[in-house]
C-alpha atoms as a PDB file:
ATOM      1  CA  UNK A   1     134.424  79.707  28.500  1.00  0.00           C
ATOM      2  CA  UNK A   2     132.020  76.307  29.152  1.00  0.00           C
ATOM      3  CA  UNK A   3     130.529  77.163  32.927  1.00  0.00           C
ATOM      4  CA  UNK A   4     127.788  74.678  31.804  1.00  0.00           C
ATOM      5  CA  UNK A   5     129.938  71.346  33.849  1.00  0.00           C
ATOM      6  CA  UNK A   6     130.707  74.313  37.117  1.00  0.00           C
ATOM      7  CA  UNK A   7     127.008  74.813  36.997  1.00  0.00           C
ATOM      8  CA  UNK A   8     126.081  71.282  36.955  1.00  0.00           C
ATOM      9  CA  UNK A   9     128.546  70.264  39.214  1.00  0.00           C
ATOM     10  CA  UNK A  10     127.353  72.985  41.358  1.00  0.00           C
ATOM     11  CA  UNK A  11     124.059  71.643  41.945  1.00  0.00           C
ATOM     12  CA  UNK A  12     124.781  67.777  41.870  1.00  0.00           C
ATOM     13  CA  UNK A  13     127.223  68.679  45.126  1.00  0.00           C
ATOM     14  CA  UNK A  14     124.609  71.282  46.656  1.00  0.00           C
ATOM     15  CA  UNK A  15     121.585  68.520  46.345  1.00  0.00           C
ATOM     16  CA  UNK A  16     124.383  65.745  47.839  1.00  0.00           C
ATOM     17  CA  UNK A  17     124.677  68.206  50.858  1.00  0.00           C
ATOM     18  CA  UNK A  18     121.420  69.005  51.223  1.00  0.00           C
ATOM     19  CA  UNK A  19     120.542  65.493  51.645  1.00  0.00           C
ATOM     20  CA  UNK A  20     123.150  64.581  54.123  1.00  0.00           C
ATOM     21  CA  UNK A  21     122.811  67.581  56.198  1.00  0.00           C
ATOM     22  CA  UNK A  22     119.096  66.840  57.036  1.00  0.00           C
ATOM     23  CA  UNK A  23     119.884  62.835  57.579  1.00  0.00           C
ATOM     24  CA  UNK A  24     120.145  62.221  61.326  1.00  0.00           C
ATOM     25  CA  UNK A  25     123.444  61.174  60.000  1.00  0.00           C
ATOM     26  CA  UNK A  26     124.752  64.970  60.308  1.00  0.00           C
ATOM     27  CA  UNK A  27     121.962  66.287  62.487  1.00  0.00           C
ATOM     28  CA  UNK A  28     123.101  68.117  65.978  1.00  0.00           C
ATOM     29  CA  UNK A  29     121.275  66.741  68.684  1.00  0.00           C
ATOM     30  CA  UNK A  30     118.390  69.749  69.994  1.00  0.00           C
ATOM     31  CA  UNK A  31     119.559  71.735  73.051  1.00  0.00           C
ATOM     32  CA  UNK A  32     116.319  70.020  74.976  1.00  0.00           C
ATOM     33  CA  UNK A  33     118.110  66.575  74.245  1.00  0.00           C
ATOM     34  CA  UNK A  34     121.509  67.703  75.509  1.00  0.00           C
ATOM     35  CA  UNK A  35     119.192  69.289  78.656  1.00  0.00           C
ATOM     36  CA  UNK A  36     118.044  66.198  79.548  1.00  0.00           C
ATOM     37  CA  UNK A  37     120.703  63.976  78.753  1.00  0.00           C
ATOM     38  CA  UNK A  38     122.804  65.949  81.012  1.00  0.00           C
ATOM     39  CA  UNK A  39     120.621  65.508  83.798  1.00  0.00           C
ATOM     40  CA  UNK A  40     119.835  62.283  83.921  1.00  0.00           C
ATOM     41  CA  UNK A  41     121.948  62.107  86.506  1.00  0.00           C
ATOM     42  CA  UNK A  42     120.192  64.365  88.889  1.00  0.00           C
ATOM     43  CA  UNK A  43     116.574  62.998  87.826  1.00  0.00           C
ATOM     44  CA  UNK A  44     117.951  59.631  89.212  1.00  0.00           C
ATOM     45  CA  UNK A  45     118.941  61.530  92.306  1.00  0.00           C
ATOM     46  CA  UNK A  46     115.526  63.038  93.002  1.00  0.00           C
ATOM     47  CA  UNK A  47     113.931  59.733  92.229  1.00  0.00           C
ATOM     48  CA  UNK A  48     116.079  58.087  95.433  1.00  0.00           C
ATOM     49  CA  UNK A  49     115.337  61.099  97.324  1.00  0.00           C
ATOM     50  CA  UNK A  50     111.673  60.344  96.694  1.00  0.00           C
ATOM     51  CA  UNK A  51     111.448  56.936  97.499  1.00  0.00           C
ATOM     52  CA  UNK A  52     113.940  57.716 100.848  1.00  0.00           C
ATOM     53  CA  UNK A  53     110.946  60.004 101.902  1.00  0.00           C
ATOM     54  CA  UNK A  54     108.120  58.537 101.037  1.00  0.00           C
ATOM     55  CA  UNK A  55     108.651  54.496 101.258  1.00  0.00           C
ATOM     56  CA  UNK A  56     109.138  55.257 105.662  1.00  0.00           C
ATOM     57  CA  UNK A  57     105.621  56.684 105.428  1.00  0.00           C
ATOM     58  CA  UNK A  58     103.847  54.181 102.762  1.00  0.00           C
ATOM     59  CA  UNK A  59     104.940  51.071 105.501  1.00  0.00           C
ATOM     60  CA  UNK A  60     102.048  52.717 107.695  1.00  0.00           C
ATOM     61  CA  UNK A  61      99.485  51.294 105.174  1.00  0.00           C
ATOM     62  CA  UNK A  62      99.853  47.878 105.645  1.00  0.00           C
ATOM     63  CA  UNK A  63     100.807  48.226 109.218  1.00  0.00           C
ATOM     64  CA  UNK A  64      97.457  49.529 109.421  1.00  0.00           C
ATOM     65  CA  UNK A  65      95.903  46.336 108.197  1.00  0.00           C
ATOM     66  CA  UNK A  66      97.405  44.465 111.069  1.00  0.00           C
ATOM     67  CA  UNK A  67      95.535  42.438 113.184  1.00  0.00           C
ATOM     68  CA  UNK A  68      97.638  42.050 115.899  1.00  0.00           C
ATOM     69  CA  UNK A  69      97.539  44.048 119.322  1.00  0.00           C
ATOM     70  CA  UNK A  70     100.766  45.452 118.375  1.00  0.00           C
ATOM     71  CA  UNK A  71     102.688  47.530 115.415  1.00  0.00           C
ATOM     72  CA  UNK A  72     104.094  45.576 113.100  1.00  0.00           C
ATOM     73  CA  UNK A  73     105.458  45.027 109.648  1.00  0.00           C
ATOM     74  CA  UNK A  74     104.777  42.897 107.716  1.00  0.00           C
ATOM     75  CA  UNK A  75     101.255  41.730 109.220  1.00  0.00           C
ATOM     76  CA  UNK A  76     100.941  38.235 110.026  1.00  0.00           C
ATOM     77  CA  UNK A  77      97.011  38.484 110.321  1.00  0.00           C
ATOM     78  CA  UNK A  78      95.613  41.194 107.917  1.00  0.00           C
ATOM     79  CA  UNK A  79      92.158  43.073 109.598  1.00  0.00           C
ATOM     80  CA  UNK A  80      90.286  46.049 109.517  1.00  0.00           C
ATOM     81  CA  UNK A  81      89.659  45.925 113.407  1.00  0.00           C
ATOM     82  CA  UNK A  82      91.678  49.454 114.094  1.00  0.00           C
ATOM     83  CA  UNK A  83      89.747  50.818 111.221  1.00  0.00           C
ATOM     84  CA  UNK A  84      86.319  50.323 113.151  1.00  0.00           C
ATOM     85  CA  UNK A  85      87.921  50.868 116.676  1.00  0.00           C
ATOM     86  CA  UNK A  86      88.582  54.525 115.114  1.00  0.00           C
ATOM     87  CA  UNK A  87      85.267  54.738 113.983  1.00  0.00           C
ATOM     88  CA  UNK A  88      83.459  53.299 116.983  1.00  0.00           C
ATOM     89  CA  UNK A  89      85.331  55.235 119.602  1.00  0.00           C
ATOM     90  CA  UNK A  90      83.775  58.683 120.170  1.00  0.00           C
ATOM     91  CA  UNK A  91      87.115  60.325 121.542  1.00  0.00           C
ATOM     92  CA  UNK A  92      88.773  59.914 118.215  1.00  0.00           C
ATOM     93  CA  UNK A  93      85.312  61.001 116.433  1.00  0.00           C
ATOM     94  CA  UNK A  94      84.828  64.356 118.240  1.00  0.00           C
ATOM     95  CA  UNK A  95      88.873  65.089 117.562  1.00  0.00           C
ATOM     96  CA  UNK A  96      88.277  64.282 113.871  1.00  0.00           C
ATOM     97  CA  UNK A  97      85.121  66.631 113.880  1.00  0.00           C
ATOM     98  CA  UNK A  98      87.467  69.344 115.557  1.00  0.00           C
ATOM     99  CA  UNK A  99      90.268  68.981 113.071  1.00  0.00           C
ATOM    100  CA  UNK A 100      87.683  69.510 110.195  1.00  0.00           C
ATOM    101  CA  UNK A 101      85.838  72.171 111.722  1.00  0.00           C
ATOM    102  CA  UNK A 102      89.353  74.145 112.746  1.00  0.00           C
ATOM    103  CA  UNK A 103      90.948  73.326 109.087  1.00  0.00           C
ATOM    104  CA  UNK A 104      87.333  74.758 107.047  1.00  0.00           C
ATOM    105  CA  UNK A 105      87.078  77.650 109.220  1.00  0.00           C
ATOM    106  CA  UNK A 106      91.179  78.391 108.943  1.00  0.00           C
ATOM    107  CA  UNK A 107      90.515  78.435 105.125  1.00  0.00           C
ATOM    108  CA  UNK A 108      87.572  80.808 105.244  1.00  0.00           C
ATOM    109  CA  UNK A 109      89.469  83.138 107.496  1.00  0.00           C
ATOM    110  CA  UNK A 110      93.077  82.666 104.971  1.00  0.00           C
ATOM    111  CA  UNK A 111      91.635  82.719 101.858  1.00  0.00           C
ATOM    112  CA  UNK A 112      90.425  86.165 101.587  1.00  0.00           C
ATOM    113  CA  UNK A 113      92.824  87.538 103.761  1.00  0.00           C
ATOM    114  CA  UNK A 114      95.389  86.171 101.841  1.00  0.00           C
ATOM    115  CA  UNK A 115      93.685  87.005  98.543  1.00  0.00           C
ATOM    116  CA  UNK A 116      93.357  90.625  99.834  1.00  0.00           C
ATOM    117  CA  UNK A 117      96.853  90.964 100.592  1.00  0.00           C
ATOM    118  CA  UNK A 118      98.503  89.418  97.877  1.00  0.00           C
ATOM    119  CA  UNK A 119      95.954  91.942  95.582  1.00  0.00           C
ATOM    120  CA  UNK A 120      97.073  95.157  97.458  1.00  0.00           C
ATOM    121  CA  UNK A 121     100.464  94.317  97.612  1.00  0.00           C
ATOM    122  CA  UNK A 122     101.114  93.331  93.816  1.00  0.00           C
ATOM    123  CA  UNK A 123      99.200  96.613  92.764  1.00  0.00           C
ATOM    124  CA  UNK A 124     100.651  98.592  95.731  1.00  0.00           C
ATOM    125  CA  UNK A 125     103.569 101.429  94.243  1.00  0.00           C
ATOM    126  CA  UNK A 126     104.650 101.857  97.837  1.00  0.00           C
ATOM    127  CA  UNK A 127     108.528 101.198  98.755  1.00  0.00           C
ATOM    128  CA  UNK A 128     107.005  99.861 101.831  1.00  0.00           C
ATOM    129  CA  UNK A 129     105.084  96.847 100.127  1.00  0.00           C
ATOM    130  CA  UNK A 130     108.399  94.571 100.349  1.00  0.00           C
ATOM    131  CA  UNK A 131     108.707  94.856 104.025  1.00  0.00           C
ATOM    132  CA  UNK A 132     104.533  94.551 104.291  1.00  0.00           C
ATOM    133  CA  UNK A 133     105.242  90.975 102.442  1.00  0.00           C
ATOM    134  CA  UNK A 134     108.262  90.176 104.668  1.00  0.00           C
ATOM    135  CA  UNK A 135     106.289  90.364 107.411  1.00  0.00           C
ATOM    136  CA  UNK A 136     103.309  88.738 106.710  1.00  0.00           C
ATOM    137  CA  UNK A 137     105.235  85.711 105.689  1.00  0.00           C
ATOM    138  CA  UNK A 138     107.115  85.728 109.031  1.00  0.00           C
ATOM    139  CA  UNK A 139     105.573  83.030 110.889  1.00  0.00           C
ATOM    140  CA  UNK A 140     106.891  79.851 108.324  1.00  0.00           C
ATOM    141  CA  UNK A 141     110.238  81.441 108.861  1.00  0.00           C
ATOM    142  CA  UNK A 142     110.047  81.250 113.165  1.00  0.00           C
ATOM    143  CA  UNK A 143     110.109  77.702 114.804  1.00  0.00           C
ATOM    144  CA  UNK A 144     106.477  76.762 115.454  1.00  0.00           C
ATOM    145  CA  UNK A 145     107.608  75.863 119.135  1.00  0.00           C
ATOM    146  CA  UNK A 146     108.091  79.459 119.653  1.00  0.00           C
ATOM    147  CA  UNK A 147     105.017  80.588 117.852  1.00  0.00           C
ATOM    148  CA  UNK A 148     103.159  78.140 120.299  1.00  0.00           C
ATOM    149  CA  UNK A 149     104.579  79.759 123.209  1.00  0.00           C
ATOM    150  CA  UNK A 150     103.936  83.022 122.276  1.00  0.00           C
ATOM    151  CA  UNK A 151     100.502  82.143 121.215  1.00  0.00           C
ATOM    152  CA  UNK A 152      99.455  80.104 124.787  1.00  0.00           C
ATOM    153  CA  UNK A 153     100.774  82.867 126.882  1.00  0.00           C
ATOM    154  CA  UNK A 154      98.617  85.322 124.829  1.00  0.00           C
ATOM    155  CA  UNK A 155      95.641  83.194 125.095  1.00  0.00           C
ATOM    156  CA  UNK A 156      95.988  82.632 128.632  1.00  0.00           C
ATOM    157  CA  UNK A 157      95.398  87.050 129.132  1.00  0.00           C
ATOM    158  CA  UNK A 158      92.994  86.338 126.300  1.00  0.00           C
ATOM    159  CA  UNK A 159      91.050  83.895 127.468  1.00  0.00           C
ATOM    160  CA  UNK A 160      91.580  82.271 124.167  1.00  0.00           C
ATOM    161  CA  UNK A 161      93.161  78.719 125.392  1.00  0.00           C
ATOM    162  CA  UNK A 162      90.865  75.559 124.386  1.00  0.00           C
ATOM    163  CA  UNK A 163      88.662  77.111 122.165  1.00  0.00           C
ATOM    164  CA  UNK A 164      87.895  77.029 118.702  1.00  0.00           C
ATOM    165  CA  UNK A 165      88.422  80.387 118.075  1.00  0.00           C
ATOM    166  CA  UNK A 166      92.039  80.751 119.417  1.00  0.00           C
ATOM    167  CA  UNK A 167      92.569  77.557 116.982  1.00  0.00           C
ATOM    168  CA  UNK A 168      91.256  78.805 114.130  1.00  0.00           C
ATOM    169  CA  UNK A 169      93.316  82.077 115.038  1.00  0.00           C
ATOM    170  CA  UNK A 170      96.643  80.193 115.465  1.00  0.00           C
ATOM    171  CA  UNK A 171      95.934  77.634 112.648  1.00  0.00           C
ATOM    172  CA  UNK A 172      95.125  80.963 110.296  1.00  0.00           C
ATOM    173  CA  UNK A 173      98.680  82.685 111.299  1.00  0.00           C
ATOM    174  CA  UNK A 174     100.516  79.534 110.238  1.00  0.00           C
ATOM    175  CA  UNK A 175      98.762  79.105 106.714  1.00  0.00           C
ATOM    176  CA  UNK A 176      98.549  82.534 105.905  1.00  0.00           C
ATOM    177  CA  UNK A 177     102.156  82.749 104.516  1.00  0.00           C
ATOM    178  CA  UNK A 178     101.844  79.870 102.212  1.00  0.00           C
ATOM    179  CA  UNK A 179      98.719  80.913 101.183  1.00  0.00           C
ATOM    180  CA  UNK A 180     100.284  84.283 100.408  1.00  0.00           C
ATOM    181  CA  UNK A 181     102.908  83.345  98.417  1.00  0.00           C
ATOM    182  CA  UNK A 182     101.015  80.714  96.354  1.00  0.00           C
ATOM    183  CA  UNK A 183      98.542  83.636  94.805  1.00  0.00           C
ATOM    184  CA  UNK A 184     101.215  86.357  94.622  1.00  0.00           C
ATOM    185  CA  UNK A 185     102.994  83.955  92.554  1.00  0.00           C
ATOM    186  CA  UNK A 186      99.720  83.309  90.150  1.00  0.00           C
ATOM    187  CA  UNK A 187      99.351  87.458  90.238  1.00  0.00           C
ATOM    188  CA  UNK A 188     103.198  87.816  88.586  1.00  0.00           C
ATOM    189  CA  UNK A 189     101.604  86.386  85.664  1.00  0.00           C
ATOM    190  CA  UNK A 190      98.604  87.599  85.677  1.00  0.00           C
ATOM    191  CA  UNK A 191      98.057  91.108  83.171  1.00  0.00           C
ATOM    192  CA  UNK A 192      96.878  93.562  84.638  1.00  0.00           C
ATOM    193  CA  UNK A 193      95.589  95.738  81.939  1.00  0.00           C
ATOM    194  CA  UNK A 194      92.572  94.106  81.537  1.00  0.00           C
ATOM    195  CA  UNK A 195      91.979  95.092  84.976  1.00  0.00           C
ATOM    196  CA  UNK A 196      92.369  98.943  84.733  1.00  0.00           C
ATOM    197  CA  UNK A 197      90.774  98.343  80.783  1.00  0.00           C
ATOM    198  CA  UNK A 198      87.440  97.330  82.474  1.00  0.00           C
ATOM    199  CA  UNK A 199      87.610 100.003  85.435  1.00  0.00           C
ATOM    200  CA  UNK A 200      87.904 102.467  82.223  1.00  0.00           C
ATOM    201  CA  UNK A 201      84.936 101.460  80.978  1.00  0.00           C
ATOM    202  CA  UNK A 202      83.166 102.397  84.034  1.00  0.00           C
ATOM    203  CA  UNK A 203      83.600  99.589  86.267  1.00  0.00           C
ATOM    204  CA  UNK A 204      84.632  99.743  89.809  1.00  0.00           C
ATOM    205  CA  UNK A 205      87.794  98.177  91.491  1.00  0.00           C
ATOM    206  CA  UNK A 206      85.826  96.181  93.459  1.00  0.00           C
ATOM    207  CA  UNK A 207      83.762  94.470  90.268  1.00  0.00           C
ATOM    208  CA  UNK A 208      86.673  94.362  88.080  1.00  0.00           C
ATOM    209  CA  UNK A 209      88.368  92.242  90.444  1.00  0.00           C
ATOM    210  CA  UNK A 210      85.393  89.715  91.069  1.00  0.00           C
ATOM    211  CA  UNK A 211      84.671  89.570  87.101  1.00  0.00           C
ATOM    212  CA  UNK A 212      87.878  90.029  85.370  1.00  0.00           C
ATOM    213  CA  UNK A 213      91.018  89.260  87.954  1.00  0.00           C
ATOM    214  CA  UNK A 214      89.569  86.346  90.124  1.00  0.00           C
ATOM    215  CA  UNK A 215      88.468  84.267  87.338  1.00  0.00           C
ATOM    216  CA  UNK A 216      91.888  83.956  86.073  1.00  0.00           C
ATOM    217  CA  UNK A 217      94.060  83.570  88.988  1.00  0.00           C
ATOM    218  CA  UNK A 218      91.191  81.120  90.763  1.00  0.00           C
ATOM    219  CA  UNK A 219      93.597  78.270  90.259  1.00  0.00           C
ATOM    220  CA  UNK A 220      96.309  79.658  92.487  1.00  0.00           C
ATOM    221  CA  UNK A 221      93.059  80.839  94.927  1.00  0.00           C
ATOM    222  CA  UNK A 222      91.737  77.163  94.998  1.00  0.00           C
ATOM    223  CA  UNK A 223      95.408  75.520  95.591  1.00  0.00           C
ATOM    224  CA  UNK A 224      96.420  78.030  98.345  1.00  0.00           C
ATOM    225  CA  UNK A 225      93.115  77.130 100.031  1.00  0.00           C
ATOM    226  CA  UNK A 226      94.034  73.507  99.920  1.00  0.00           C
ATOM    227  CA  UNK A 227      97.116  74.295 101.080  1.00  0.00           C
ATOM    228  CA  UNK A 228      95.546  75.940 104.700  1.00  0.00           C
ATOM    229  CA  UNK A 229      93.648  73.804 105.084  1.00  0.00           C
ATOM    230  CA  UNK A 230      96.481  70.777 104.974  1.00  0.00           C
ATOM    231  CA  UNK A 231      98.256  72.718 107.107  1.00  0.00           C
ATOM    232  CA  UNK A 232      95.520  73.800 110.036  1.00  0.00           C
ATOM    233  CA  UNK A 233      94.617  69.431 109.684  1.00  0.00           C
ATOM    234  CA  UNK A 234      98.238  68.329 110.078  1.00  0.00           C
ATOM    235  CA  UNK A 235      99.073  70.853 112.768  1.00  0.00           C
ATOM    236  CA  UNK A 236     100.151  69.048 116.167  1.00  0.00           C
ATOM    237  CA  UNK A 237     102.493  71.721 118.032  1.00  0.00           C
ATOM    238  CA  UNK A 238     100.608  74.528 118.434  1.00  0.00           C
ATOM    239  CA  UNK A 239      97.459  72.207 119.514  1.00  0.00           C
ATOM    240  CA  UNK A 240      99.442  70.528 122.026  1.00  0.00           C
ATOM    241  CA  UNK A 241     100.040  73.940 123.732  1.00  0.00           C
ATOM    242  CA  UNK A 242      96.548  75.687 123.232  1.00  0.00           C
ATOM    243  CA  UNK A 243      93.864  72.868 123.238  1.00  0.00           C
ATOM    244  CA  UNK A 244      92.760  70.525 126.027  1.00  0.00           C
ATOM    245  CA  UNK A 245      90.203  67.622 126.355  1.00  0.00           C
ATOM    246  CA  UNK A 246      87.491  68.565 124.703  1.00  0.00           C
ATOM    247  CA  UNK A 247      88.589  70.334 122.128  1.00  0.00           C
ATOM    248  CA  UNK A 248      91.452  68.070 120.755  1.00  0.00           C
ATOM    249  CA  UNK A 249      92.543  67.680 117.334  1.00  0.00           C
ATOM    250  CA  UNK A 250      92.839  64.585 115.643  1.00  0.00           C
ATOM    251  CA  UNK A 251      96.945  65.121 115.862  1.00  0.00           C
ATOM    252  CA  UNK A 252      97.141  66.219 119.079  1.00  0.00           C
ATOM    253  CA  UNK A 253      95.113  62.753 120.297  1.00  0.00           C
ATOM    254  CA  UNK A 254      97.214  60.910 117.655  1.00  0.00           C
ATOM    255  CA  UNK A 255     100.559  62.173 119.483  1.00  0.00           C
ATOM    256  CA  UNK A 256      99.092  61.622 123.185  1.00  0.00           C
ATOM    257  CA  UNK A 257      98.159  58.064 122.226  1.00  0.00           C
ATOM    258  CA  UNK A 258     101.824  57.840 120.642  1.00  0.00           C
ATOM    259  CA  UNK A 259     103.394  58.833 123.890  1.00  0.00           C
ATOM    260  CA  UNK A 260     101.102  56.792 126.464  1.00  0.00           C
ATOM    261  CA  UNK A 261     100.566  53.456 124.687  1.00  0.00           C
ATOM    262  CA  UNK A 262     101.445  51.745 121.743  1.00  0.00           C
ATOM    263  CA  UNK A 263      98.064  51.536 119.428  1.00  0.00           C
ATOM    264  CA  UNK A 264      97.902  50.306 116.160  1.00  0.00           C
ATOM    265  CA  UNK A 265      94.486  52.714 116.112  1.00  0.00           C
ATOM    266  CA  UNK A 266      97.320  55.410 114.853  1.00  0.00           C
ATOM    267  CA  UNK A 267      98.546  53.204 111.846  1.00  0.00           C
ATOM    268  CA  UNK A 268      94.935  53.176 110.524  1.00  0.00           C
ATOM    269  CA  UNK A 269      94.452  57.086 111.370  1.00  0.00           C
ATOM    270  CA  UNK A 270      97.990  57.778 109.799  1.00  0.00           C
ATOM    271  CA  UNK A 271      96.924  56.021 106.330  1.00  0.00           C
ATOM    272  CA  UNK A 272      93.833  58.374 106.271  1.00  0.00           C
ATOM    273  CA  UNK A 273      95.494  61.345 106.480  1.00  0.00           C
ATOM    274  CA  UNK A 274      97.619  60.863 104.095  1.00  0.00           C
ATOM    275  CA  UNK A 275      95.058  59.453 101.391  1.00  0.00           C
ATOM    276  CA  UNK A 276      93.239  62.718 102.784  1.00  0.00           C
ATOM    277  CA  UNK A 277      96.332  65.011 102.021  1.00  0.00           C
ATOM    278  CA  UNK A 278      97.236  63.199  98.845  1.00  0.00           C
ATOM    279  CA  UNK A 279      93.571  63.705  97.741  1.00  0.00           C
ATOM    280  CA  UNK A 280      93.980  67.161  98.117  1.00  0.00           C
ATOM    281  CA  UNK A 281      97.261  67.884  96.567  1.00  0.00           C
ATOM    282  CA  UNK A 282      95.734  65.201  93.357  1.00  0.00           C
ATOM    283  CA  UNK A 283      92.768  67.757  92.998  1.00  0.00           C
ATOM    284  CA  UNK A 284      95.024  70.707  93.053  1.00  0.00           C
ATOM    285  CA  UNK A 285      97.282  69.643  90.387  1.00  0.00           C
ATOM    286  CA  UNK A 286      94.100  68.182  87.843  1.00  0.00           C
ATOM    287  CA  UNK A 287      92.177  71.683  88.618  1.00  0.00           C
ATOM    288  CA  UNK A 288      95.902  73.711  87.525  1.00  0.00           C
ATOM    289  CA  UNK A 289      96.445  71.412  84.077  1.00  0.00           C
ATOM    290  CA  UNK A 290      91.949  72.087  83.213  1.00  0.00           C
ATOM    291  CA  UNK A 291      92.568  75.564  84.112  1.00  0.00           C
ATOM    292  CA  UNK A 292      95.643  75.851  81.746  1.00  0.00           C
ATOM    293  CA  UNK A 293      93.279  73.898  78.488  1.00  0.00           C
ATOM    294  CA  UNK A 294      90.741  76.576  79.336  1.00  0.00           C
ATOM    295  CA  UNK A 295      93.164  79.152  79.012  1.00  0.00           C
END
């Protein structure tokens, strides 16, 4: 029996299907391109969600450019006279010096606190550890009207009110939970064997944490630092109860002025907070993605 035409056959049709089946003719679309063609719909969604949040606070740019006595948008006259009232007028100077001092001490006092905790918590075998994180990550779940009650009637015994100290204090008990959360998150993927591998070897906890572990989760470190530090600047509640004249923030004056007059001083204030705060979150995110290359 002739199998010589099967065998030819054979191949002619196996070459034939070969071809076709790798043509985009007959290729599947990739699971990734399904993914995202599936949620195109919801990336459009988030984008209007985006620009519903963020175009209200982008109009206080050019309001801030205004030259008229009043708030308005668009500017008929565009000046940089509320710009140099803020810098020229010493009340608004000493509450911006008292908003940076209070947000750079509040990360000093966080960071290691936080850094500490997340550390003994992740390598903790205790039942108890869950509860521990619970409730040290209690404050961002209570309204920060009530933690400003709590915290002026305290003072008042304390003879904490209007001072840096009970700022920093209060400012520290707000950002500690984000703080918290962002390096217990970078310690989840962080291996811990090379810890105990170097404490083997003869080092102790102590310098196997400062050589081996804090190198590697410094990223999530660095970002919840930035993060206390945005939060202790941009804090107005707990300022309005504790602090008086003297020892104003730069949020607490900006909501006074807000409530007594009309000035277009707080348009030009607003727009450098935000470039502040956007600056901060910018050199979070470009110190995470030259952390990951190193890596």
């Amino acid at each position: 029996m002739n199998t010589a035409p099967r065998y030819m056959a054979g191949r002619m049709s196996g070459r034939i299907s070969g071809r076709f089946s790798g043509s985009w003719l007959s290729r599947p679309a990739s699971d990734t391109q399904v993914t995202h063609r599936g949620r195109l719909w919801l990336y459009a969604l988030a984008a209007l969600i985006m620009i519903f949040l963020v175009v209200p606070t982008l109009i206080v740019i050019p309001m801030s450019f205004s030259g008229s006595q009043y708030l308005e948008f668009p500017p008929r006259d565009w000046s940089m006279r509320w710009y140099d009232n803020y810098l020229q007028t010493s009340e608004w100077m000493t509450a911006t010096w008292v908003s940076i001092k209070a947000a750079v001490l509040t990360v000093l006092v966080v960071t290691p606190l936080a850094t500490m905790a997340a550390y003994g918590l992740y390598v903790s075998q205790l039942k108890a550890a869950r509860y521990v994180f619970i409730l040290l990550i209690t404050p961002m779940m209570v309204p920060v009207i009530l933690i400003a009650i709590g915290v002026f009637f305290a003072y008042t015994r304390l003879r904490l009110n209007n001072t840096m100290l009970g700022l920093v204090l209060a400012h520290s008990a707000l950002a500690l939970p984000l703080c918290l959360i962002v390096i217990s998150a970078g310690l989840k993927s962080y291996d811990m064997n090379q810890e105990r591998v170097a404490r083997s070897l003869g080092a102790s906890r102590l310098r196997a944490f400062m050589v081996i572990t804090l190198p590697q989760i410094r990223f999530s470190v660095i970002t919840g630092a930035l993060l206390a530090f945005i939060v202790s600047f941009d804090e107005v509640i707990v300022a309005l109860f504790i602090t008086g004249s003297g020892m104003s923030t730069i949020t607490r004056s900006m909501f006074l002025a807000l409530r007594d007059q009309i000035d277009p001083t707080i348009a030009a204030i607003s727009t450098i907070l935000i470039l502040i705060t956007t600056a901060a979150l910018v050199a979070a995110q470009i110190f995470g993605r030259t952390a990951q290359k190193k890596s």
